[in-house]
PDB file of N, CA and C in Angstrom:
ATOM      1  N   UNK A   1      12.939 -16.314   8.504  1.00  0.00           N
ATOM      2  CA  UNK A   1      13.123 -14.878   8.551  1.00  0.00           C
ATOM      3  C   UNK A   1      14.424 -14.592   9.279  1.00  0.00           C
ATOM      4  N   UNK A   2      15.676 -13.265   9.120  1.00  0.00           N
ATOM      5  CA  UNK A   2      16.331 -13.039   9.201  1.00  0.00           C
ATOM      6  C   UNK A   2      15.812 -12.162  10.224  1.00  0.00           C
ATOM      7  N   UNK A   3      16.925 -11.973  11.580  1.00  0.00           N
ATOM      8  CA  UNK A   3      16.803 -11.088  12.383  1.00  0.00           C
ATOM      9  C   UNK A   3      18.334 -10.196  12.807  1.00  0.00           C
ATOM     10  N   UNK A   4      17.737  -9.102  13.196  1.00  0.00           N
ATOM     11  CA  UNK A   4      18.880  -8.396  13.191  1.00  0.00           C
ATOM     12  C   UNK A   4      18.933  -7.891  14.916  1.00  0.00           C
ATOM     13  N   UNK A   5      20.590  -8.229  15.480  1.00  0.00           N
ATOM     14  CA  UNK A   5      20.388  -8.294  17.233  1.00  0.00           C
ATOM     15  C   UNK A   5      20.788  -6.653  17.008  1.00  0.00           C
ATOM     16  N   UNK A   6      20.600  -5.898  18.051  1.00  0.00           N
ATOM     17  CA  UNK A   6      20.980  -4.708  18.146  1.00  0.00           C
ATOM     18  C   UNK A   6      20.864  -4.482  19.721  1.00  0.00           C
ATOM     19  N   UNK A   7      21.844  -3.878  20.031  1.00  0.00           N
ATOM     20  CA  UNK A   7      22.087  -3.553  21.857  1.00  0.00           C
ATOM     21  C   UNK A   7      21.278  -2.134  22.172  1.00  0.00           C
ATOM     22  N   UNK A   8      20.931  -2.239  23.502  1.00  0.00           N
ATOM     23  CA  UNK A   8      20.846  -0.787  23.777  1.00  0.00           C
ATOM     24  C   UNK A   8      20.463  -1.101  25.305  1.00  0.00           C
ATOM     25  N   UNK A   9      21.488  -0.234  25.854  1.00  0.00           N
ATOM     26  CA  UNK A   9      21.744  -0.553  27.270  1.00  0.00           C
ATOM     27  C   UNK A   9      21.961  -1.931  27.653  1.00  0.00           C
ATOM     28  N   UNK A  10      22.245  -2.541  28.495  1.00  0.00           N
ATOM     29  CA  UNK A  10      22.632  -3.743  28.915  1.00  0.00           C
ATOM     30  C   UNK A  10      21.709  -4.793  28.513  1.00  0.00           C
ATOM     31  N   UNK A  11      20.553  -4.535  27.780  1.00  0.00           N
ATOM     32  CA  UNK A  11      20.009  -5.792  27.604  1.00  0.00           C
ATOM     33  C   UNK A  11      20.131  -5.666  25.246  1.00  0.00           C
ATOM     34  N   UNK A  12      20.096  -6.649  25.108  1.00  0.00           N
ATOM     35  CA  UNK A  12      20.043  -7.164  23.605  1.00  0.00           C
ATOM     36  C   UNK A  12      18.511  -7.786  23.123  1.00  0.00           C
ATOM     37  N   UNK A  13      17.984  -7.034  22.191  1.00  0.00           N
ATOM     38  CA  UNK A  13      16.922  -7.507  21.650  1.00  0.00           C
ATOM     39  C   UNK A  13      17.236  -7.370  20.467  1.00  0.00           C
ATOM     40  N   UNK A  14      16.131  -8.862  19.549  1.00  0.00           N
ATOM     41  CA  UNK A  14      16.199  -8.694  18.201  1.00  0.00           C
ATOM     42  C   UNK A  14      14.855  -8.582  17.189  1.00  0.00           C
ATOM     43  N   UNK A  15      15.292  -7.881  16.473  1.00  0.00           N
ATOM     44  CA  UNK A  15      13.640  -7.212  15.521  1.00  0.00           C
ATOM     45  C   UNK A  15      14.221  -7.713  14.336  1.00  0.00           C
ATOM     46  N   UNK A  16      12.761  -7.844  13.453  1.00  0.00           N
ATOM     47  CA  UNK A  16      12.858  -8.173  11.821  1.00  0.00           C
ATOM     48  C   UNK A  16      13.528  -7.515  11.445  1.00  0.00           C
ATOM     49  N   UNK A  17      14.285  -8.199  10.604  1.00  0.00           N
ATOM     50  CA  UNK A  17      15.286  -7.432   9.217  1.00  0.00           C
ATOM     51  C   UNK A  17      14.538  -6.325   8.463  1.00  0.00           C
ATOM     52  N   UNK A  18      13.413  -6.848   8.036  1.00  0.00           N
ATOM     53  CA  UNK A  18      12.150  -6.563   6.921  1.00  0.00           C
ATOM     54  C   UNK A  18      11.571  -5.408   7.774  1.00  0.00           C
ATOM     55  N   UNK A  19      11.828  -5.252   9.326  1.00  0.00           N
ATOM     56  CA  UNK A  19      11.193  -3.717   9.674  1.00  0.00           C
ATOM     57  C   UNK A  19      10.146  -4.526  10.446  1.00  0.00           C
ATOM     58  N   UNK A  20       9.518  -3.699  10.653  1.00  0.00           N
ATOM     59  CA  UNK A  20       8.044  -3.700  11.493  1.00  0.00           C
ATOM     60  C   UNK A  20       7.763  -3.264  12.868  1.00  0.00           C
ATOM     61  N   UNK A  21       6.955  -3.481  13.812  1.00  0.00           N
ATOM     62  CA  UNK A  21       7.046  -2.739  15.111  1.00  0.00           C
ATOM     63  C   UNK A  21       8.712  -2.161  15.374  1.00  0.00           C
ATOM     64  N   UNK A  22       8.778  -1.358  16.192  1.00  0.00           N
ATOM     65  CA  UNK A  22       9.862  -1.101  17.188  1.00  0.00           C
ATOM     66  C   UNK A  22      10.081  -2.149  18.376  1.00  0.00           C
ATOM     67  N   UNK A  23      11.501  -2.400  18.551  1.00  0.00           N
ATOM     68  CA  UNK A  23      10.982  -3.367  19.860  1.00  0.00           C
ATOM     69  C   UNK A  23      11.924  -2.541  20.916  1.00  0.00           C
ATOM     70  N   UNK A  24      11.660  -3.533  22.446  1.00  0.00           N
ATOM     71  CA  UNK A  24      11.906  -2.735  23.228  1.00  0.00           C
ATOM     72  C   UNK A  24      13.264  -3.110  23.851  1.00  0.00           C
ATOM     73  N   UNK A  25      14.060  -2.923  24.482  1.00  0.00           N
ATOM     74  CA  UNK A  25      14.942  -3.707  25.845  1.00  0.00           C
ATOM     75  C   UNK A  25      14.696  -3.061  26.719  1.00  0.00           C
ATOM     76  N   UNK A  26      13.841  -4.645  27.320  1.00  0.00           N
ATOM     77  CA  UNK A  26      13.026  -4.221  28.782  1.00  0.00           C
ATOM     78  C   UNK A  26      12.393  -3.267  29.298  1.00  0.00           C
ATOM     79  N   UNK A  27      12.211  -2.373  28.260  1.00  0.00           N
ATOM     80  CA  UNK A  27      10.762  -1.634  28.257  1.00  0.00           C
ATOM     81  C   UNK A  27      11.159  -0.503  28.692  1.00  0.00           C
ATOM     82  N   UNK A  28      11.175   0.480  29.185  1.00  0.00           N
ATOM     83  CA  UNK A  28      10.349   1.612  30.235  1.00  0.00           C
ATOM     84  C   UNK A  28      10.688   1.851  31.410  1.00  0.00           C
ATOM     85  N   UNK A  29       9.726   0.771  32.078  1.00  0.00           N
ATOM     86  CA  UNK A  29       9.475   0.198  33.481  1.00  0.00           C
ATOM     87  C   UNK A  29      10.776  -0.185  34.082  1.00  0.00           C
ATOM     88  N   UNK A  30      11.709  -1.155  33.110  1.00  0.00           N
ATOM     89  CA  UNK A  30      13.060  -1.785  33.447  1.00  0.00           C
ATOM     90  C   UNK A  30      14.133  -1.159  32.759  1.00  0.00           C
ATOM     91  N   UNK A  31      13.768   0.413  32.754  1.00  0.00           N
ATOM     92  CA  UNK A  31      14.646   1.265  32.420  1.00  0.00           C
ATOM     93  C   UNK A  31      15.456   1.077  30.643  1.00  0.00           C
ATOM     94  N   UNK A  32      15.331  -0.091  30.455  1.00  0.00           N
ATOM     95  CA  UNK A  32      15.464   0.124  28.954  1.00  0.00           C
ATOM     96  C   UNK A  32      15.118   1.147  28.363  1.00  0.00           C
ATOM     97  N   UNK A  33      15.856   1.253  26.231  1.00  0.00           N
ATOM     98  CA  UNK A  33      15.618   2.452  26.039  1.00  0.00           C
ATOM     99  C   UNK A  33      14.921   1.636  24.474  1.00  0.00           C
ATOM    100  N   UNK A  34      14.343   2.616  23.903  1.00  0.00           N
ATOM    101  CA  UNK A  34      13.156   1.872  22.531  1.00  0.00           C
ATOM    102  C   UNK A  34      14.775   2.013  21.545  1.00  0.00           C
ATOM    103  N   UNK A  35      14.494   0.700  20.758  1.00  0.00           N
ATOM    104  CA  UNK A  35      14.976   0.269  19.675  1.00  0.00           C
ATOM    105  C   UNK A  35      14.739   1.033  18.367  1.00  0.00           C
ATOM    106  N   UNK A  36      15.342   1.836  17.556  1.00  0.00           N
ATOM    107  CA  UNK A  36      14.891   2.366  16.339  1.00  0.00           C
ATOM    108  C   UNK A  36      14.219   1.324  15.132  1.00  0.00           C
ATOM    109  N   UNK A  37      13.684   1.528  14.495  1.00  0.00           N
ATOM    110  CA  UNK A  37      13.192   0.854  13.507  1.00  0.00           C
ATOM    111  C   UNK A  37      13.763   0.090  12.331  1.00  0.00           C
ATOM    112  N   UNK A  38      14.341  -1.136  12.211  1.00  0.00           N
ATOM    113  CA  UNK A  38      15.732  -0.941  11.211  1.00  0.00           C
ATOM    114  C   UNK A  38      14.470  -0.978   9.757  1.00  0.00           C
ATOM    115  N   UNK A  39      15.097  -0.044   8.482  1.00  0.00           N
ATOM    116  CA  UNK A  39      14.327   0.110   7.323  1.00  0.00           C
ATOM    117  C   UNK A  39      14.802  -1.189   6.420  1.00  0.00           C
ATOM    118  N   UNK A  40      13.645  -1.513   5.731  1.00  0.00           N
ATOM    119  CA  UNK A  40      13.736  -2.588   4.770  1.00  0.00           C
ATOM    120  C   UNK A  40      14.251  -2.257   3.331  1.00  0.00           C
ATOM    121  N   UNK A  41      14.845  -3.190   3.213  1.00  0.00           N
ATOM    122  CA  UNK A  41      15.854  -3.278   2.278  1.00  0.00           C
ATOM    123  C   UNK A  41      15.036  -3.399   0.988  1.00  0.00           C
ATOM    124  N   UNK A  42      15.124  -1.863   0.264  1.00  0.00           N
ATOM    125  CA  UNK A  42      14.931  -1.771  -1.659  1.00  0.00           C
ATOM    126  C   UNK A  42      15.280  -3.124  -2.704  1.00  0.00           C
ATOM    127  N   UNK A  43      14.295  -3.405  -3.336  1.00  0.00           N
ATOM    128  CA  UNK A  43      14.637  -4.267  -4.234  1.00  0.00           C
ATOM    129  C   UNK A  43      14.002  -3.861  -5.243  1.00  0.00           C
ATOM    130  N   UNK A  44      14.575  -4.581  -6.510  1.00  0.00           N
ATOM    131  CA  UNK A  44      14.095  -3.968  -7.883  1.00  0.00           C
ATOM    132  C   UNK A  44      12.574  -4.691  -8.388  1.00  0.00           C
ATOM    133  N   UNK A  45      12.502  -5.438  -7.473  1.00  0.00           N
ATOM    134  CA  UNK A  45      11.015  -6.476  -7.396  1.00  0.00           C
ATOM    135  C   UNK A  45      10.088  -6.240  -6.318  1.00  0.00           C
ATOM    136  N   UNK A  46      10.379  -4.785  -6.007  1.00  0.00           N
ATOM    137  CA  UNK A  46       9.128  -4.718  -4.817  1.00  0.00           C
ATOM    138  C   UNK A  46       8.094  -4.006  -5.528  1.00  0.00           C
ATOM    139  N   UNK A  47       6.863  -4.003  -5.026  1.00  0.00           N
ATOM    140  CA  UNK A  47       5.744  -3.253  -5.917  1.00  0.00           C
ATOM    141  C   UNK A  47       5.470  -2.151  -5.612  1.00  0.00           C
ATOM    142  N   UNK A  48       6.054  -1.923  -4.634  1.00  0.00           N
ATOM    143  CA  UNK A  48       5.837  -0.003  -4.075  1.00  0.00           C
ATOM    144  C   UNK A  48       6.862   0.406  -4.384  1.00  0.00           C
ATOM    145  N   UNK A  49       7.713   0.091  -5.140  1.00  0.00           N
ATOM    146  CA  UNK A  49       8.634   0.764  -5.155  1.00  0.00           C
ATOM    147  C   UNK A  49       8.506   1.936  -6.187  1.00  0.00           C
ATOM    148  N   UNK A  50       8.499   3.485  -6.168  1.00  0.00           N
ATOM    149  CA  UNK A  50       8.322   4.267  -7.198  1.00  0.00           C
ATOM    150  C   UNK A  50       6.642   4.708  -6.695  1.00  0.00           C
ATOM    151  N   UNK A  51       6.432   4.396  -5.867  1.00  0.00           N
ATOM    152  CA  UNK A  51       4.128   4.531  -5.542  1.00  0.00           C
ATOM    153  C   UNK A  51       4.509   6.024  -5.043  1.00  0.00           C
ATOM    154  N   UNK A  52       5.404   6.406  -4.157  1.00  0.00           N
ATOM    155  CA  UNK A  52       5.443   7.984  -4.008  1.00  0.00           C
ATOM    156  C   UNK A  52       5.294   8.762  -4.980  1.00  0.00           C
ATOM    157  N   UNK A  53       6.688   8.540  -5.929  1.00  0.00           N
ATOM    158  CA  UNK A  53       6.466   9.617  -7.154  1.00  0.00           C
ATOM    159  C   UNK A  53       5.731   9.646  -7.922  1.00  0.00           C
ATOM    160  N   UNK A  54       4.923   8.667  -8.294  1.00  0.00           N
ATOM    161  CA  UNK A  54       3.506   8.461  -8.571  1.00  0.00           C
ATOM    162  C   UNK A  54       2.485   9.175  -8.273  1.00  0.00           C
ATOM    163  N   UNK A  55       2.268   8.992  -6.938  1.00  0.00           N
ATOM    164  CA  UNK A  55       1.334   9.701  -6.077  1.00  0.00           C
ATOM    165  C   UNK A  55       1.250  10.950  -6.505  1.00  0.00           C
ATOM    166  N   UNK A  56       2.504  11.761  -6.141  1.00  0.00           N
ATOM    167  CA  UNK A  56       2.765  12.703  -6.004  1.00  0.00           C
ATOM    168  C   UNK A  56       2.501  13.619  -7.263  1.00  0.00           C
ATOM    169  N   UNK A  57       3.154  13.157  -8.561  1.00  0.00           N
ATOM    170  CA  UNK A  57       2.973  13.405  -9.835  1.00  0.00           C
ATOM    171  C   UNK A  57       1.346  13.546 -10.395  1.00  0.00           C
ATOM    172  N   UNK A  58       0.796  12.943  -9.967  1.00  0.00           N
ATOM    173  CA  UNK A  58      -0.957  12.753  -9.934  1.00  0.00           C
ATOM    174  C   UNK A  58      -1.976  14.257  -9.180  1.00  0.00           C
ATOM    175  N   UNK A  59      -0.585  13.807  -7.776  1.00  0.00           N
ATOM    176  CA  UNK A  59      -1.832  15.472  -7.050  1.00  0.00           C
ATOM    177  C   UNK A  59      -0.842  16.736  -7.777  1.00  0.00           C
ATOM    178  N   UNK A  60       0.641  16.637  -8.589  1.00  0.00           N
ATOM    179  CA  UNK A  60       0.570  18.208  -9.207  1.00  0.00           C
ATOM    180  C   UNK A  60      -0.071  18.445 -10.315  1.00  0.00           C
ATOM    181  N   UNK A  61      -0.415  16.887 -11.254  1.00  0.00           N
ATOM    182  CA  UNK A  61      -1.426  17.469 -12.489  1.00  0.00           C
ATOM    183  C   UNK A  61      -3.040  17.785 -11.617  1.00  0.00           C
ATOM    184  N   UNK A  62      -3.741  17.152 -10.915  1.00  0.00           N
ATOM    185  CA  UNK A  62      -4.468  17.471 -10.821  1.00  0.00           C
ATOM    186  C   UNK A  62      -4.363  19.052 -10.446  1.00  0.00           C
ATOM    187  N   UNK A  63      -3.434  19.478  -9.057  1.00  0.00           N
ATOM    188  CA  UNK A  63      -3.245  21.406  -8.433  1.00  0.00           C
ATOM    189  C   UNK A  63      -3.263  21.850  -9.815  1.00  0.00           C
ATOM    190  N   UNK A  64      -2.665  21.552 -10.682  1.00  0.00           N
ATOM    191  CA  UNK A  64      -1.953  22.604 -12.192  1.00  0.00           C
ATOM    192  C   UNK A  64      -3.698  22.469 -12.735  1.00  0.00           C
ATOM    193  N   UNK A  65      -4.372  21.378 -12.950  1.00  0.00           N
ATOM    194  CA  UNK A  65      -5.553  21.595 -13.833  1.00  0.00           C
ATOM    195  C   UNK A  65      -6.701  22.521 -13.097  1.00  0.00           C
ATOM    196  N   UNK A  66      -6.643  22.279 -11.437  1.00  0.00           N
ATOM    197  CA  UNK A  66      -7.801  23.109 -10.796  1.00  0.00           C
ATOM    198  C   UNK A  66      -7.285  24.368 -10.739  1.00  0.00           C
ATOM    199  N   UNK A  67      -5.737  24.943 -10.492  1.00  0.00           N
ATOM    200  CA  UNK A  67      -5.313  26.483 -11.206  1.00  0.00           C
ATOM    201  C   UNK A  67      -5.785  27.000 -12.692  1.00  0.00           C
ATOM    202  N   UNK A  68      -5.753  26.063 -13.600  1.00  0.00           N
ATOM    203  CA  UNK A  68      -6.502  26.218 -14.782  1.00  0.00           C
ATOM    204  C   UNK A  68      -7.367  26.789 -14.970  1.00  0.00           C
ATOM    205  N   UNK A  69      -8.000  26.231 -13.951  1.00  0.00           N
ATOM    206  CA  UNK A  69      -9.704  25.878 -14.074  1.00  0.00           C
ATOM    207  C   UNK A  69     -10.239  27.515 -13.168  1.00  0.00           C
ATOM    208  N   UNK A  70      -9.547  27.572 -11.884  1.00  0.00           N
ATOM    209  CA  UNK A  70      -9.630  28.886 -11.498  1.00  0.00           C
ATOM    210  C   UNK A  70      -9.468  29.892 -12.046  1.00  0.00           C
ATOM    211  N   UNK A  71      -8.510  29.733 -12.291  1.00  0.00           N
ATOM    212  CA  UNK A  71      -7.780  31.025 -13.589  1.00  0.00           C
ATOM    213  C   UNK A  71      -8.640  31.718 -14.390  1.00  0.00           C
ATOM    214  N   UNK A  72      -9.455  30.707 -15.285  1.00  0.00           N
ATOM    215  CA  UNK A  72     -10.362  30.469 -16.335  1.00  0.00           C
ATOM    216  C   UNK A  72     -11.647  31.305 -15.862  1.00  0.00           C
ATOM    217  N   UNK A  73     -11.850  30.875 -14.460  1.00  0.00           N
ATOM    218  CA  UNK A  73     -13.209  31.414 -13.507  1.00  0.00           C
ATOM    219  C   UNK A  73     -13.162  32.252 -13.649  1.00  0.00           C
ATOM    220  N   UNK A  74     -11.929  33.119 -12.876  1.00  0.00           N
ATOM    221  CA  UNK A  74     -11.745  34.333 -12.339  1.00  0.00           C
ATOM    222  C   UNK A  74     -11.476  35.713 -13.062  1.00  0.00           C
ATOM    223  N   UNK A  75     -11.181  34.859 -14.255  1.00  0.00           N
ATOM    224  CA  UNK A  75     -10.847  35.972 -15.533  1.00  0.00           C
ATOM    225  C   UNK A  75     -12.454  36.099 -16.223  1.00  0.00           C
ATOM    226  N   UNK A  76     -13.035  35.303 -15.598  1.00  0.00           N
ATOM    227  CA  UNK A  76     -14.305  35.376 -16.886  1.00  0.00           C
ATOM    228  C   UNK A  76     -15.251  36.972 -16.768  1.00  0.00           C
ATOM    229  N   UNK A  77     -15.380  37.486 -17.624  1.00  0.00           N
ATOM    230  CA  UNK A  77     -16.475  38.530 -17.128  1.00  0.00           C
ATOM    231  C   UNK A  77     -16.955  39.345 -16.100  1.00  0.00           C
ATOM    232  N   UNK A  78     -17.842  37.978 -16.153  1.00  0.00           N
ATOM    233  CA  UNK A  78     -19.535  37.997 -15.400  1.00  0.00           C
ATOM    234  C   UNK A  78     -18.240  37.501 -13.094  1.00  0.00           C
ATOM    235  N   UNK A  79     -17.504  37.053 -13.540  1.00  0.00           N
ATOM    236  CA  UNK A  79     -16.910  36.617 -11.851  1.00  0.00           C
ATOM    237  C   UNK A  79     -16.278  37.566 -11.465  1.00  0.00           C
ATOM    238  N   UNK A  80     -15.565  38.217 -12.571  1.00  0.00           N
ATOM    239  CA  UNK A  80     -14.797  39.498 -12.469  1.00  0.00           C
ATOM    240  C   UNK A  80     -15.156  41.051 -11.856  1.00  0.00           C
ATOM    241  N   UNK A  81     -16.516  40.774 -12.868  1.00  0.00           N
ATOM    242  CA  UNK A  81     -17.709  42.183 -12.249  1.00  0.00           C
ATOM    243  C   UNK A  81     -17.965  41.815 -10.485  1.00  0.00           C
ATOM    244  N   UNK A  82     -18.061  40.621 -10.612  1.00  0.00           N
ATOM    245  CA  UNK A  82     -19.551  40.327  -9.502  1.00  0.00           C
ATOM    246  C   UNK A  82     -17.862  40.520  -8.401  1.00  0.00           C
ATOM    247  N   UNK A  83     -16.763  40.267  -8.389  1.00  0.00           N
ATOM    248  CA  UNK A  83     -15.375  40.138  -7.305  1.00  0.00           C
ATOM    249  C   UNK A  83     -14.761  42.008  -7.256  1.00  0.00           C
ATOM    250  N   UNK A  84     -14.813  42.297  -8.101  1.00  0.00           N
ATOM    251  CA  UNK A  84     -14.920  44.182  -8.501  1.00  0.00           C
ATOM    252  C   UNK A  84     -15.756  44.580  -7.911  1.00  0.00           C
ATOM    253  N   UNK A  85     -17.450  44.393  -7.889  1.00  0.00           N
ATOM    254  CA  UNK A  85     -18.588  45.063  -7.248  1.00  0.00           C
ATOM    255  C   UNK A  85     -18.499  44.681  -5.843  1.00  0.00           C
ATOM    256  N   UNK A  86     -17.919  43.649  -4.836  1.00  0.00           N
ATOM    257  CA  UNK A  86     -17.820  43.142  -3.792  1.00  0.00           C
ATOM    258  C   UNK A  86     -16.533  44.353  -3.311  1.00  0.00           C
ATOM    259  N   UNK A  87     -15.097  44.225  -3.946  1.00  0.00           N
ATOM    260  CA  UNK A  87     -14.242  45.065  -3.169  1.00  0.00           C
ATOM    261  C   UNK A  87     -14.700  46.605  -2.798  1.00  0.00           C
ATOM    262  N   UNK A  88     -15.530  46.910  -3.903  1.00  0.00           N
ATOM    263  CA  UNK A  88     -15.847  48.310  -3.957  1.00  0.00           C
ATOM    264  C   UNK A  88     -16.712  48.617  -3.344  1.00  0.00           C
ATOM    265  N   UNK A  89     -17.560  47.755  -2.805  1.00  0.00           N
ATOM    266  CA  UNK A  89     -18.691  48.091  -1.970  1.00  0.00           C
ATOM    267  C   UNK A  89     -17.817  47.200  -0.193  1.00  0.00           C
ATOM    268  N   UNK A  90     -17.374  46.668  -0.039  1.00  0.00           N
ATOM    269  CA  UNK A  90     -16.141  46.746   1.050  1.00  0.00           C
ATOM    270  C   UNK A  90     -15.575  48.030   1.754  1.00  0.00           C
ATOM    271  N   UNK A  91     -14.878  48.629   0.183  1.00  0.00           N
ATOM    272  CA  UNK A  91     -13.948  49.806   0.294  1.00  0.00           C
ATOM    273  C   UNK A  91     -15.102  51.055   1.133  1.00  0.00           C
ATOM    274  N   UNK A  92     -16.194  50.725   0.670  1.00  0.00           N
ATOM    275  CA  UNK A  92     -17.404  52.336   0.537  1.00  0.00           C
ATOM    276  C   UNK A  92     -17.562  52.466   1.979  1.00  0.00           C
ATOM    277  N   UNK A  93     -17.519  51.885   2.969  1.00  0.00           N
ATOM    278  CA  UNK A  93     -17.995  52.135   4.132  1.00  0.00           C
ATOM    279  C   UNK A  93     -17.480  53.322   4.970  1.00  0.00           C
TER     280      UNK A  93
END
C-alpha cells in the first residue's frame, strides 16, 4: 500500500493513499492539529462508481409516482367532498 506523508505543525504523519480514518500529529493533547482526509482516487473499474446517480434517480421516480398517486387521490370525488366538508366546517366557527 501506498502512503501519502503530509505535515501539519512540526510533526509529519502518514495516512492511506486509498483514504480511510483521519490521522493525527500528535493528537490534541500534544497540541497537534487533525490531518484532512486525503480522497481516493476514481477509477473506471470501481463498482460504486455512478451508485449516487443511481440512487438518486430511483427516489425521483419513485417522489414523481407517489405525486401521481396523490394527485389521483385528491382529485377523486368522494376525497374531494370529504377535504371541502372539513375546510367548511373549520371556516363555520
Amino acid at each position: 500500500m501506498h502512503t501519502v506523508t503530509a505535515l501539519a505543525g512540526p510533526a509529519a504523519a502518514s495516512v492511506p493513499a486509498r483514504g480511510g480514518a483521519p490521522a493525527t500529529a500528535g493528537g490534541p493533547a500534544s497540541g497537534g492539529t487533525a490531518l484532512a482526509r486525503v480522497p481516493r482516487a476514481l477509477s473506471s473499474d470501481d463498482p460504486d462508481l455512478g451508485a449516487s446517480t443511481a440512487e438518486y434517480a430511483v427516489i425521483v421516480l419513485a417522489a414523481a409516482a407517489f405525486g401521481g398517486v396523490m394527485a389521483a387521490v385528491l382529485s377523486s370525488d368522494s376525497v374531494s367532498g370529504m377535504l371541502l366538508g372539513m375546510i367548511q366546517k373549520a371556516l363555520s366557527f
